[in-house]
C-alpha atoms as a PDB file:
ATOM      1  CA  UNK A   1     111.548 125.779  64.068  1.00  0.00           C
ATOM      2  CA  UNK A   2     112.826 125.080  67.383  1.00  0.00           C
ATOM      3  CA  UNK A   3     111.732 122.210  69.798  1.00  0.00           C
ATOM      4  CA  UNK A   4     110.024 124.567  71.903  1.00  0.00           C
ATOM      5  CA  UNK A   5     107.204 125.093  69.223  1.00  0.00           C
ATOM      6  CA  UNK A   6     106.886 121.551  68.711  1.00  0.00           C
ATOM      7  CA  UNK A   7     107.295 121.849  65.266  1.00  0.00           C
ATOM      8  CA  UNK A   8     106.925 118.281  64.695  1.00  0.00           C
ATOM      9  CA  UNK A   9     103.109 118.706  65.865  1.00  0.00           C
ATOM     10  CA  UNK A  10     103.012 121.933  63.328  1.00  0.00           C
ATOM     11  CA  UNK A  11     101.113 121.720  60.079  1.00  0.00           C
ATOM     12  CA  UNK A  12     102.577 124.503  58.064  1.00  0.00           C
ATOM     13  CA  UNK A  13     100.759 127.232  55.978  1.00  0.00           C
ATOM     14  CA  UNK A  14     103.342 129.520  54.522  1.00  0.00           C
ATOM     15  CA  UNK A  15     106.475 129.477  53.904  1.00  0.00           C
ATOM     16  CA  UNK A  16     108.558 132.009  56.192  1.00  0.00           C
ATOM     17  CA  UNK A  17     112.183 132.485  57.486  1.00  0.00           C
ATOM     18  CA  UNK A  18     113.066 134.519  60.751  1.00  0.00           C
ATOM     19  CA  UNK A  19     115.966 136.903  61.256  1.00  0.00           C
ATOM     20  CA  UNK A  20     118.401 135.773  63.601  1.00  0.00           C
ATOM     21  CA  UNK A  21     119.102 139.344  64.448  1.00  0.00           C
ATOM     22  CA  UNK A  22     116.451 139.095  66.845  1.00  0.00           C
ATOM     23  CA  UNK A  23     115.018 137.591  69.615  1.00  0.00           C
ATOM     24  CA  UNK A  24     116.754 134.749  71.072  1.00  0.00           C
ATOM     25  CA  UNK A  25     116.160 130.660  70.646  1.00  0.00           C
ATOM     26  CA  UNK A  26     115.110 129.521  74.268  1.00  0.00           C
ATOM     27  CA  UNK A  27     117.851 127.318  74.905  1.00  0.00           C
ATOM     28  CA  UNK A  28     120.150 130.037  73.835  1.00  0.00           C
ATOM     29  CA  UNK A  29     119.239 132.203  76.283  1.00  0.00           C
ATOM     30  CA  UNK A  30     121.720 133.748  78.849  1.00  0.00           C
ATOM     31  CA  UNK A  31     121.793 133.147  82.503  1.00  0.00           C
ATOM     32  CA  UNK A  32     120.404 136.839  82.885  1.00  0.00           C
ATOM     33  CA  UNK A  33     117.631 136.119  80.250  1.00  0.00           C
ATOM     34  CA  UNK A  34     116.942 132.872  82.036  1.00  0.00           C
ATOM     35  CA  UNK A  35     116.488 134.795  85.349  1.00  0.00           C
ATOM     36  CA  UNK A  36     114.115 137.004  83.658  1.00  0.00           C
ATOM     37  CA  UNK A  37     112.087 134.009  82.186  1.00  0.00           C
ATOM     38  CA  UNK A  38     112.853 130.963  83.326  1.00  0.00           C
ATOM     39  CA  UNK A  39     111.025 128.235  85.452  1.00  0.00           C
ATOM     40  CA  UNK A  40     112.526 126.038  87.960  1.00  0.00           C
ATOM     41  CA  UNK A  41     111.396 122.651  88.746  1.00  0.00           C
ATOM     42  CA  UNK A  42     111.566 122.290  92.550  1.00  0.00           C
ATOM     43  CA  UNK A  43     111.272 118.452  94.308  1.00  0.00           C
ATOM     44  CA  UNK A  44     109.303 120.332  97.259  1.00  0.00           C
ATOM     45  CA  UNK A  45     110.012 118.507 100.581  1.00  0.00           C
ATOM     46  CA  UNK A  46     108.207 117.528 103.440  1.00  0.00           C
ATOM     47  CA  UNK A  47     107.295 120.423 105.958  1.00  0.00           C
ATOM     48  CA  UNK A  48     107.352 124.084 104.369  1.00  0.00           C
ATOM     49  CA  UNK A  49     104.391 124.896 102.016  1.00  0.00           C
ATOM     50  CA  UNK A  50     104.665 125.881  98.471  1.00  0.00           C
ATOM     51  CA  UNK A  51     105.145 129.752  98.995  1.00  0.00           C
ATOM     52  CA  UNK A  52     107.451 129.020 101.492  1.00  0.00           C
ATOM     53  CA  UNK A  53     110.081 127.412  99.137  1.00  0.00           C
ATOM     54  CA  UNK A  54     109.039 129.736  96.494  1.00  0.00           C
ATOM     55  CA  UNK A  55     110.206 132.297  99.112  1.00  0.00           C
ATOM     56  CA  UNK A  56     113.451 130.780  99.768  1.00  0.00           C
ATOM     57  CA  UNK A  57     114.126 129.927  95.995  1.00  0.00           C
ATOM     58  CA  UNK A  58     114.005 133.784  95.441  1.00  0.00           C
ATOM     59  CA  UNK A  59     116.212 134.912  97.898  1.00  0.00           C
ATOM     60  CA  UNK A  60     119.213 131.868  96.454  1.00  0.00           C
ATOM     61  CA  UNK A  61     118.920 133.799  93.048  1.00  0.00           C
ATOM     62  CA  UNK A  62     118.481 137.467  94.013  1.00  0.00           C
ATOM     63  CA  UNK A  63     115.408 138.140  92.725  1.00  0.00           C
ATOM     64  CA  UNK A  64     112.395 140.404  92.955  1.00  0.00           C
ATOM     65  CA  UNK A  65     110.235 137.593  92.316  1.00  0.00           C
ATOM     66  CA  UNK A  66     108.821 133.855  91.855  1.00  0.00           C
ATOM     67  CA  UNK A  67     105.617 132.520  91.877  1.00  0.00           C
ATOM     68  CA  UNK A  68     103.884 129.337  91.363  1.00  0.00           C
ATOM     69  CA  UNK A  69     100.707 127.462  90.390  1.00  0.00           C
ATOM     70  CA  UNK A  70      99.457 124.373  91.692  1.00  0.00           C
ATOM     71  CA  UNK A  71      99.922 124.485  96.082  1.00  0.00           C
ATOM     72  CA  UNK A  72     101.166 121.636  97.268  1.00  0.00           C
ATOM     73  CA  UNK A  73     100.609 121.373 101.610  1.00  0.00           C
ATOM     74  CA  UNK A  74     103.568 121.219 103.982  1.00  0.00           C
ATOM     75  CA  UNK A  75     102.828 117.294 104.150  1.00  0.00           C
ATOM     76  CA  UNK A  76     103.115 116.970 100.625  1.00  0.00           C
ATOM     77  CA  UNK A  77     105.983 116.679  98.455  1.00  0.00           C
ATOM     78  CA  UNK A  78     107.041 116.529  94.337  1.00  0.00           C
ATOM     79  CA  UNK A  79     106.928 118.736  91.567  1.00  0.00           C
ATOM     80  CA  UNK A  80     106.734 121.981  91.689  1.00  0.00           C
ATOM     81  CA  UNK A  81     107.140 124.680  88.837  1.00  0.00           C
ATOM     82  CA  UNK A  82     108.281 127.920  90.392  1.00  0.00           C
ATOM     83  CA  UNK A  83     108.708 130.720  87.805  1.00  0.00           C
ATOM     84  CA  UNK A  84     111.213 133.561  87.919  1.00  0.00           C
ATOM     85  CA  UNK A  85     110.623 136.972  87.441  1.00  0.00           C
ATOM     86  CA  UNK A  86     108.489 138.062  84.794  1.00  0.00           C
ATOM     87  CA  UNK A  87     108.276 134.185  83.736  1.00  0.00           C
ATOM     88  CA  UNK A  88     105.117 134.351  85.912  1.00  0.00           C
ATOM     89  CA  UNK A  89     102.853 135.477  83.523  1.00  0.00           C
ATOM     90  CA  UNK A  90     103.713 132.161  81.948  1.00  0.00           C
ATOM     91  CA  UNK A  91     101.834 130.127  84.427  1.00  0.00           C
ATOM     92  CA  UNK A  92      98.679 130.850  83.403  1.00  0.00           C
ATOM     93  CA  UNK A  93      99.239 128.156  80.939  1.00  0.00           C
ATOM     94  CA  UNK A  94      99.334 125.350  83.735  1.00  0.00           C
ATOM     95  CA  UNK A  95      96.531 126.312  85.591  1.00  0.00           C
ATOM     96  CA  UNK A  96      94.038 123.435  83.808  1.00  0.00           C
ATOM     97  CA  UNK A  97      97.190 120.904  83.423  1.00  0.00           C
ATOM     98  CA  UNK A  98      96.695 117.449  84.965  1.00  0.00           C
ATOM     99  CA  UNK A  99      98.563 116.290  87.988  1.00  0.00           C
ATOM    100  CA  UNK A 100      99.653 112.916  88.956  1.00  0.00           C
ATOM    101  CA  UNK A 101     100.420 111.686  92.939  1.00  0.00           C
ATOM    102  CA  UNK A 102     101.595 108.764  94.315  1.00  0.00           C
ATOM    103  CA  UNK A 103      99.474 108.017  97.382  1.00  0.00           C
ATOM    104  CA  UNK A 104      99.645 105.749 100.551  1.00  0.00           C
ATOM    105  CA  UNK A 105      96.147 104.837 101.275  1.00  0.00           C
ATOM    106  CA  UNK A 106      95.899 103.808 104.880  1.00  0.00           C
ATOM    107  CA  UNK A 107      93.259 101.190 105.638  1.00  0.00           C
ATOM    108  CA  UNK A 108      91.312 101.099 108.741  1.00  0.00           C
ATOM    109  CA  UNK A 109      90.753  97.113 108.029  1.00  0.00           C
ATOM    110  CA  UNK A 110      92.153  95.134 105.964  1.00  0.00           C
ATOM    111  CA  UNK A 111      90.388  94.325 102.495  1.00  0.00           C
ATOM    112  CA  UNK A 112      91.429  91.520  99.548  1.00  0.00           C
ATOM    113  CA  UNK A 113      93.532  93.851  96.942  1.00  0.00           C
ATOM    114  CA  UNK A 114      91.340  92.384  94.349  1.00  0.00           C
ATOM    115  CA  UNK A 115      88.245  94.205  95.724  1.00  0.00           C
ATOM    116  CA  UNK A 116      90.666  97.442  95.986  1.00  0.00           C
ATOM    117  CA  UNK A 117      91.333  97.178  92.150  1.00  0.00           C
ATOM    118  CA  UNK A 118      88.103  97.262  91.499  1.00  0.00           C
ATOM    119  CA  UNK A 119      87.214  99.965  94.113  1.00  0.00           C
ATOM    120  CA  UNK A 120      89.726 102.016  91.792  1.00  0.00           C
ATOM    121  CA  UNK A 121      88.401 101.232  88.395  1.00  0.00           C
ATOM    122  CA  UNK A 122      85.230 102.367  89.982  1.00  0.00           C
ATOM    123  CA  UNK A 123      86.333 105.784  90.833  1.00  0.00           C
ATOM    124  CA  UNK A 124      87.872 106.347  87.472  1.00  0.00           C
ATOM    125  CA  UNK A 125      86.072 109.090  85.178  1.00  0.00           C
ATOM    126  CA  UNK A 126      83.613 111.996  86.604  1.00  0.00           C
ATOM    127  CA  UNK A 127      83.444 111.966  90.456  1.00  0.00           C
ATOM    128  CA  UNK A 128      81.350 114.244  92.975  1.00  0.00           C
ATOM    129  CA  UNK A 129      84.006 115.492  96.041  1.00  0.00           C
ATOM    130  CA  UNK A 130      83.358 118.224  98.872  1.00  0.00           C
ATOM    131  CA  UNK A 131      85.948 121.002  99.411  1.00  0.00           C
ATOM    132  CA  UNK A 132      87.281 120.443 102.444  1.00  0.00           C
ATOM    133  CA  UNK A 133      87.091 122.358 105.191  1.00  0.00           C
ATOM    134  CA  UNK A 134      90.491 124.100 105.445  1.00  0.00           C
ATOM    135  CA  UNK A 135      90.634 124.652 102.195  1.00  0.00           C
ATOM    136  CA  UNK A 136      91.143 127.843 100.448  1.00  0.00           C
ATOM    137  CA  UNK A 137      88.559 127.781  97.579  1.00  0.00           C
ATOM    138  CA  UNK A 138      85.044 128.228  98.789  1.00  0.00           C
ATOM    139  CA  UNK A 139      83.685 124.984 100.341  1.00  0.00           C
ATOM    140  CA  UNK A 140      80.978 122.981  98.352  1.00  0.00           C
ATOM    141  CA  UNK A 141      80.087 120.012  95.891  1.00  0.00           C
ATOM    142  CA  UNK A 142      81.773 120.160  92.639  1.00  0.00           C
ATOM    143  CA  UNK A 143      83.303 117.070  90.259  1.00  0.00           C
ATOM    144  CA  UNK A 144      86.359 116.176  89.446  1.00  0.00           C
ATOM    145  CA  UNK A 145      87.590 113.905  86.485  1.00  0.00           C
ATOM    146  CA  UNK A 146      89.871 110.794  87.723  1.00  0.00           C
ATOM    147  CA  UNK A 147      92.159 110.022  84.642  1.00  0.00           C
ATOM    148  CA  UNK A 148      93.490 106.338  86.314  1.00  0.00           C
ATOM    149  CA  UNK A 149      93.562 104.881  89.716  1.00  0.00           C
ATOM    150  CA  UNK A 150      96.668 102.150  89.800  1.00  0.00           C
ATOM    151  CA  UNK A 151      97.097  99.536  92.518  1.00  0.00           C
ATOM    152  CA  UNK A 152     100.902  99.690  92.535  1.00  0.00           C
ATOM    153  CA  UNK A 153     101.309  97.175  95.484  1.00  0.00           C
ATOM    154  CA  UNK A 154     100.122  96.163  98.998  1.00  0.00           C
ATOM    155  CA  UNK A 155     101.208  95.629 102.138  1.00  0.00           C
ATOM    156  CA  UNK A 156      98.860  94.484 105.060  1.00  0.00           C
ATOM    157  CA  UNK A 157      96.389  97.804 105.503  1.00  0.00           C
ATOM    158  CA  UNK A 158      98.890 100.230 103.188  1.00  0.00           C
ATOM    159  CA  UNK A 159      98.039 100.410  99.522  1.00  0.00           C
ATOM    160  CA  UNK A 160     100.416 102.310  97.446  1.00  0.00           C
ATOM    161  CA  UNK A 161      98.246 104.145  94.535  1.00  0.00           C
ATOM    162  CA  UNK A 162      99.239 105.664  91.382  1.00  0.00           C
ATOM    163  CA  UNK A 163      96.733 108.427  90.376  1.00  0.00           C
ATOM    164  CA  UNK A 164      95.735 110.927  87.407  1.00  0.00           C
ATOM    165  CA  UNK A 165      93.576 113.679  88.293  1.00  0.00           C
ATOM    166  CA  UNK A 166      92.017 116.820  86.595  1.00  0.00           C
ATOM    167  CA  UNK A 167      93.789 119.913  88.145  1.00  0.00           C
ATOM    168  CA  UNK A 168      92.269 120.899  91.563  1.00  0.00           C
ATOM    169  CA  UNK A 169      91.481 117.316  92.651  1.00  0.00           C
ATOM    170  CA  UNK A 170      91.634 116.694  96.489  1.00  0.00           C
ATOM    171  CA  UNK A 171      93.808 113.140  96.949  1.00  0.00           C
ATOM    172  CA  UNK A 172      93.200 112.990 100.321  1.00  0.00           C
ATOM    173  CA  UNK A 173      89.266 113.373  99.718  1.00  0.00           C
ATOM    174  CA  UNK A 174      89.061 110.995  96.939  1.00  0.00           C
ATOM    175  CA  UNK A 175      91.466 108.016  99.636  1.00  0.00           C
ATOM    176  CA  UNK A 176      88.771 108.918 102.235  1.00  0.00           C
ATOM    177  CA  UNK A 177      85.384 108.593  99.826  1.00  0.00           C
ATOM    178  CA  UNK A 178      87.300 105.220  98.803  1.00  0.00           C
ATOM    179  CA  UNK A 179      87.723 103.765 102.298  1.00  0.00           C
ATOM    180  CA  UNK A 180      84.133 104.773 102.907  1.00  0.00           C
ATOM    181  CA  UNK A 181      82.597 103.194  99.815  1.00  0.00           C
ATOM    182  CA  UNK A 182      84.480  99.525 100.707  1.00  0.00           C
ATOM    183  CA  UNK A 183      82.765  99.782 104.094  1.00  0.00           C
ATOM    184  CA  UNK A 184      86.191  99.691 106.287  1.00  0.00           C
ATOM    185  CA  UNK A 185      87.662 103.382 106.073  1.00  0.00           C
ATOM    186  CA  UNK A 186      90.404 104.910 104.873  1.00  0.00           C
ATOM    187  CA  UNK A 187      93.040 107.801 105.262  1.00  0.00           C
ATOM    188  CA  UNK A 188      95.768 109.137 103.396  1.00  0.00           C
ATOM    189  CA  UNK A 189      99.376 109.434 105.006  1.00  0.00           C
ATOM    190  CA  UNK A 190     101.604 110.418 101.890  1.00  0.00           C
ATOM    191  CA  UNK A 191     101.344 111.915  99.025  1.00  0.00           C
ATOM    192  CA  UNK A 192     103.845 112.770  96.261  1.00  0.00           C
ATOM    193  CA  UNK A 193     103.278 114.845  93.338  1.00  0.00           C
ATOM    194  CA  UNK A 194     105.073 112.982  90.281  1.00  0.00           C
ATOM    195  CA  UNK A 195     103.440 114.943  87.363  1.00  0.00           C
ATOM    196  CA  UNK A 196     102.183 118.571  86.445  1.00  0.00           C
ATOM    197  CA  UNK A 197     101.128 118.910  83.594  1.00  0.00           C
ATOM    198  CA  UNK A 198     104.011 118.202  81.221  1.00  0.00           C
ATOM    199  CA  UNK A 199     106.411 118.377  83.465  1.00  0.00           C
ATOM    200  CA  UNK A 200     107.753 115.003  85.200  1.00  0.00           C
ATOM    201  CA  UNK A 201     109.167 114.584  88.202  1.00  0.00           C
ATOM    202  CA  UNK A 202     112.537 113.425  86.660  1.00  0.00           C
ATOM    203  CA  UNK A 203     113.192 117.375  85.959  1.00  0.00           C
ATOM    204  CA  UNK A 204     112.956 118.067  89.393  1.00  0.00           C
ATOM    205  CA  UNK A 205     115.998 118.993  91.678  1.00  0.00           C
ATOM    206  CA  UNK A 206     116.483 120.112  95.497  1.00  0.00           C
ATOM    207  CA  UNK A 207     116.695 123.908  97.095  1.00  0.00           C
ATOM    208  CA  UNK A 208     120.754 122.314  97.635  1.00  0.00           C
ATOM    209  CA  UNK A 209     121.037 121.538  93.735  1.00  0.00           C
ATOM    210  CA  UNK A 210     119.641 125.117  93.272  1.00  0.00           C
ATOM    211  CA  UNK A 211     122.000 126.866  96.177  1.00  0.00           C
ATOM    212  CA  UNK A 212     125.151 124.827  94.986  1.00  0.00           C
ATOM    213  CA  UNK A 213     124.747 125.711  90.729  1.00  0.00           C
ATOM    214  CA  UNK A 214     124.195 129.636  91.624  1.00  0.00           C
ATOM    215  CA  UNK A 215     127.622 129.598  94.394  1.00  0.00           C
ATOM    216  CA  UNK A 216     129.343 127.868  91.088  1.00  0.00           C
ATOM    217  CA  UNK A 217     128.154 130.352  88.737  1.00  0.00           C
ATOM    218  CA  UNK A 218     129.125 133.304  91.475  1.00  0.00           C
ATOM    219  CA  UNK A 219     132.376 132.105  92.196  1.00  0.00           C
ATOM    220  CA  UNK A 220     133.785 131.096  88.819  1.00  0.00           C
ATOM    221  CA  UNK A 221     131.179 131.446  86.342  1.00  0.00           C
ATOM    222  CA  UNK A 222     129.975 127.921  85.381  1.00  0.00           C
ATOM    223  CA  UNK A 223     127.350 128.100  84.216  1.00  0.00           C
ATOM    224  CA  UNK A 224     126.406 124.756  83.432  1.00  0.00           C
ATOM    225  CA  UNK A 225     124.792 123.235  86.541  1.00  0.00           C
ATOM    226  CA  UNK A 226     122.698 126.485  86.745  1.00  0.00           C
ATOM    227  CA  UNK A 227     121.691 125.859  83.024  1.00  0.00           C
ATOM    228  CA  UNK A 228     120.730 122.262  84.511  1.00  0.00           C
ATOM    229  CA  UNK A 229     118.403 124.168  86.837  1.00  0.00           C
ATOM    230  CA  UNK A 230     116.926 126.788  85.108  1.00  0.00           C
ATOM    231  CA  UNK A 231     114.693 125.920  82.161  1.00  0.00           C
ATOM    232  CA  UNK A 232     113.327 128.560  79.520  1.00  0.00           C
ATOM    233  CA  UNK A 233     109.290 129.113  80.788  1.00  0.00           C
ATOM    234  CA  UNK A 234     108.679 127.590  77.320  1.00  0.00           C
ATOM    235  CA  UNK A 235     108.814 124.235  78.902  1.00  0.00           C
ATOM    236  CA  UNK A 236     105.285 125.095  80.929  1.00  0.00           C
ATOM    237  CA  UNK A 237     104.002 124.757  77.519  1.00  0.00           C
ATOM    238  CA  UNK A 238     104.070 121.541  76.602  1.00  0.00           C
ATOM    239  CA  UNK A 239     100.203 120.624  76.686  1.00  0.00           C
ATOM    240  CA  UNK A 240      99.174 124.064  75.098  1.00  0.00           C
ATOM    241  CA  UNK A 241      98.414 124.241  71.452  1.00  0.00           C
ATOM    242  CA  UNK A 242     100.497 126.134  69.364  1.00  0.00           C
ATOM    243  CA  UNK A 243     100.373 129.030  66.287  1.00  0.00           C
ATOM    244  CA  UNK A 244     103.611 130.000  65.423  1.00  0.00           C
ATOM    245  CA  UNK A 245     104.025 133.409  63.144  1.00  0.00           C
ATOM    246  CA  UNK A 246     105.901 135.414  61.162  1.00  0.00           C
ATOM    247  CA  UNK A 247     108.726 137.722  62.699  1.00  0.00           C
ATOM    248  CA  UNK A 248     106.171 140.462  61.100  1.00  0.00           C
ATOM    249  CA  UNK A 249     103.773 140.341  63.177  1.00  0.00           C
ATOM    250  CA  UNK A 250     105.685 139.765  66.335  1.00  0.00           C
ATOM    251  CA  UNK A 251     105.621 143.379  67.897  1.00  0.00           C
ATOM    252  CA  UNK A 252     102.235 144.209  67.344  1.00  0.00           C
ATOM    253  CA  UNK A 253     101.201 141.291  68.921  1.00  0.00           C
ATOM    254  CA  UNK A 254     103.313 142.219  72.177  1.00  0.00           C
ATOM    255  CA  UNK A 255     101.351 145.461  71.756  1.00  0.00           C
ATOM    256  CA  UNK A 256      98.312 143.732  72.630  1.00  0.00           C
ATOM    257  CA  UNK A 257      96.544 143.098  68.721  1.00  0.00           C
ATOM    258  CA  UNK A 258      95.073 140.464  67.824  1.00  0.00           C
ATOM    259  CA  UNK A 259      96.461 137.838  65.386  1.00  0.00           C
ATOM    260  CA  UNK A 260      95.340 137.729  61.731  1.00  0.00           C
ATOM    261  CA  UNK A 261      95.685 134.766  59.446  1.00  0.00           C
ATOM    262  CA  UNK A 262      98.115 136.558  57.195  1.00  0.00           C
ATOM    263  CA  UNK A 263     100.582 136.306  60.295  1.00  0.00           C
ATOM    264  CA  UNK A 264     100.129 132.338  60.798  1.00  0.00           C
ATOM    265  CA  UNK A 265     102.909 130.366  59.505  1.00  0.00           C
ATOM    266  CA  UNK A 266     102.088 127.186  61.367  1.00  0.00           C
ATOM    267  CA  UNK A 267      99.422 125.515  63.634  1.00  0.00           C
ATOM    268  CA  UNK A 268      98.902 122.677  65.530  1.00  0.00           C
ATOM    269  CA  UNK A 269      96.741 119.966  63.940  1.00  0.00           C
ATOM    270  CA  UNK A 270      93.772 119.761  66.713  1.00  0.00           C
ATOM    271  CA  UNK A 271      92.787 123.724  67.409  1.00  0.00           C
ATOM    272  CA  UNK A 272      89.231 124.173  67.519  1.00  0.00           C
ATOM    273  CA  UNK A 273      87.305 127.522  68.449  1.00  0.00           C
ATOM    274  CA  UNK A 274      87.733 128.846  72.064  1.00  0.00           C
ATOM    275  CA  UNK A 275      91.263 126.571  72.800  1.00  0.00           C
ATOM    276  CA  UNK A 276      94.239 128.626  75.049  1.00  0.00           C
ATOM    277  CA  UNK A 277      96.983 128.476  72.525  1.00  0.00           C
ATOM    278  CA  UNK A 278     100.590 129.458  72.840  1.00  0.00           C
ATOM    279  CA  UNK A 279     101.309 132.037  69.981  1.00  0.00           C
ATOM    280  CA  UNK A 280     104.968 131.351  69.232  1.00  0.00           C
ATOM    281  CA  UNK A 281     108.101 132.532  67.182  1.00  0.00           C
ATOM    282  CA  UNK A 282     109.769 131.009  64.463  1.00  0.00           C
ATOM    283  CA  UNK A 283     112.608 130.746  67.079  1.00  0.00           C
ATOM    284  CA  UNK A 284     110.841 128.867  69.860  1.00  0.00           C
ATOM    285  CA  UNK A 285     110.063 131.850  71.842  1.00  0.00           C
ATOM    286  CA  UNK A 286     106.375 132.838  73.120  1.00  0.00           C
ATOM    287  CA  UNK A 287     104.657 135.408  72.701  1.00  0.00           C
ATOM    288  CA  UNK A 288     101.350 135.222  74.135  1.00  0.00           C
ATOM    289  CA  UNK A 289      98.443 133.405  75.545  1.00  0.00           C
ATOM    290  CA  UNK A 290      95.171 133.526  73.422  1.00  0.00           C
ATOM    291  CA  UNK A 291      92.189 132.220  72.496  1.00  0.00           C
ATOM    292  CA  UNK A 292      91.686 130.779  69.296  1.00  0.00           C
ATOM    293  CA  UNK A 293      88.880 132.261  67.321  1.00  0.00           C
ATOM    294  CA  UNK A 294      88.927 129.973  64.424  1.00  0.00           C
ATOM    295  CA  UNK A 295      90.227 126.352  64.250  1.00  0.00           C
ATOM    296  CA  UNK A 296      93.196 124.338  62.985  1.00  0.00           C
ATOM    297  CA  UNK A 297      91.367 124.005  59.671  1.00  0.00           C
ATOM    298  CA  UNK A 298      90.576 127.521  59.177  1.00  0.00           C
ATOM    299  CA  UNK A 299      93.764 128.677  60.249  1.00  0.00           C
ATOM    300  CA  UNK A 300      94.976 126.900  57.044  1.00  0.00           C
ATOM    301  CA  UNK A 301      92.647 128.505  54.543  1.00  0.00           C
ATOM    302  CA  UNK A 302      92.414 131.495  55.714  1.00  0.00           C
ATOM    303  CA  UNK A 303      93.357 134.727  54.257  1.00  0.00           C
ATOM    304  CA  UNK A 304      92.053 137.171  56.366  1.00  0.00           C
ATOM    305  CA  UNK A 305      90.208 137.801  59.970  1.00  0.00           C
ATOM    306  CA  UNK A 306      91.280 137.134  63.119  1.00  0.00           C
ATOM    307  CA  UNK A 307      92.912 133.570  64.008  1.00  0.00           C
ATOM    308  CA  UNK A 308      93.015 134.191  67.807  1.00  0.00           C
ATOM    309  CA  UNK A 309      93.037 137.203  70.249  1.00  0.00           C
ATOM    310  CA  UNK A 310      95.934 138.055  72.377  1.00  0.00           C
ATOM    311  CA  UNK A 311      94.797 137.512  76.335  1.00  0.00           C
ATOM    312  CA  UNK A 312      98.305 137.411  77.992  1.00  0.00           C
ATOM    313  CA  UNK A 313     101.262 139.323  76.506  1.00  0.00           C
ATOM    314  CA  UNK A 314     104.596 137.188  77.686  1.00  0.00           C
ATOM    315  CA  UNK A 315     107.483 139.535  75.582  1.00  0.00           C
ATOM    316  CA  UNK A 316     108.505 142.561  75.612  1.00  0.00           C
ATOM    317  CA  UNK A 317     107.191 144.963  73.358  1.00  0.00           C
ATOM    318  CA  UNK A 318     110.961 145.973  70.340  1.00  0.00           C
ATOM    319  CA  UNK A 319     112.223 142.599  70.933  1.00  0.00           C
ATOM    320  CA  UNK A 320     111.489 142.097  66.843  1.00  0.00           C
ATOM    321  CA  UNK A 321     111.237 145.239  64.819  1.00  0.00           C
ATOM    322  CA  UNK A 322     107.922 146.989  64.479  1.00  0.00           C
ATOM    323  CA  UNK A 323     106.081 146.438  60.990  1.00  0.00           C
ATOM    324  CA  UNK A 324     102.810 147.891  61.544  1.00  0.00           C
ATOM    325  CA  UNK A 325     101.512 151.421  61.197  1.00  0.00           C
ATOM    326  CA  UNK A 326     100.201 153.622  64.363  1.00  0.00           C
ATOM    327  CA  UNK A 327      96.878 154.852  63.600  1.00  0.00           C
ATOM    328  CA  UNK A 328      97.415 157.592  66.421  1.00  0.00           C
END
């Protein structure tokens, strides 16, 4: 199986093989196939917003479209996963993934850096925040889970913070609920994104790396710095559990059924009822989002039923040969 099932995380249930006269292993995918589904991962700077660069990323590669999950302000910069074409579809999977910023907390007074560290231990696990104001989702109380506060270092009034939040988290919120809590005030005046979900900051590259790999390819056909560039939208992935299936059940699948046990080969170890998971090919490729309607341990025993519905369809329906019958 190829990485991009994780196959090392599989538990196997039957013993299948897949054709390769069909479909395509992700990182074999051609630069056309890779501007059909592909994701890039942009190091957003300082000043435009999100849809902005996603704007400006789509007209360096001639396309008809990219979108994006996860809106990062004009004053806030790091990764950002902008998906090509009809890898959009794709980002459904990232829209619980956790996120990780470095922050400059800005003190109004000065405090000891031992009473910040505990401040931030404080603050880590199930917080209340308000929406701000000029935000976009509908203003109100709601919580938020705080994975780890780090004191990284201080300096005078600035401490430099290391933080991982549950998606949808406001930084700036949490920095100014801090400052208010050791009595002296605080504000936020940076904030990087270094984490999304899987994907790391190190995978990140500028608009320029982007511009310069597609005037390589278009000149002389190199591909390799756009390969460097563009990653398969498997990648988005990477904290989704998986169910990878026979090449037999493939194209009814992308017809919208549901998936039975007979068409399991493999499973991830931890699936429980009413988990997203990533149904995936022998090959690496996906194939949908669904739920799962039974769990890793049922998957494995079972013979028959339904092992998990089919919510988001992400291939194209003939890619693998049809083996089911039409009851039209």
């Amino acid at each position: 199986m190829s990485d991009y099932t994780d196959s090392e995380n599989l538990v196997e249930i039957r013993v299948s093989t897949t054709d390769p006269g069909f479909g395509t292993p992700p990182g074999e995918r051609t630069i056309s196939q890779l501007l059909e589904r592909g994701v890039v991962i942009l190091d957003k700077p300082h000043g435009p917003t999100s849809h902005q660069v996603a704007h400006w990323l789509k007209d360096i590669l001639n396309l008809e479209k990219a979108g994006h999950h996860g809106t990062l302000d004009p004053n806030t910069t790091g990764v950002l996963s902008i998906a090509l074409s009809h890898g959009v579809k794709a980002l459904e999977a990232t829209s619980k993934d956790s996120k990780e910023y470095i922050a400059v907390m800005k003190l109004h007074r000065d405090v000891d850096m031992k009473i910040v560290e505990e401040l931030a231990v404080e603050f880590t696990g199930e917080i209340y925040q308000m929406v701000p104001v000029r935000s976009a989702v509908k203003r109100g109380l709601r919580t938020r889970k705080i994975h780890y506060i780090k004191v990284l270092e201080k300096e005078a009034q600035e401490v430099l913070l290391l933080v991982g939040s549950e998606s949808g988290t406001y930084i700036r919120t949490l920095i100014h609920d801090m400052g208010e809590v050791l009595g002296v005030g605080a504000s936020m005046s940076e904030l990087r994104r270094t984490r999304s979900g899987p994907i790391k900051e190190e995978l990140a590259v500028t608009l320029q790396q982007v511009k310069d790999a597609w005037e390589l390819y278009g000149d002389g056909g190199d591909e390799r710095p756009l390969r460097r560039v563009i990653h398969p939208f498997e990648i988005l992935f990477g904290n989704v559990k998986k169910v990878a299936v026979k090449d037999s059940a493939v194209d009814a699948l992308c017809h919208g059924a549901m998936l039975g046990h007979p068409g399991v080969v493999a499973c991830a170890e931890n699936i429980q009822r009413g988990d997203m998971v990533a149904i995936m090919t022998l090959k690496g490729e996906a194939v949908a989002l669904g739920t799962a309607k039974a769990s890793s341990k049922e998957m494995r025993v079972g013979n028959s039923g339904v092992a998990s519905t089919v919510d988001r369809v992400l291939m194209d329906t003939s890619t693998y040969p049809r083996a089911w019958k039409s009851h039209r």
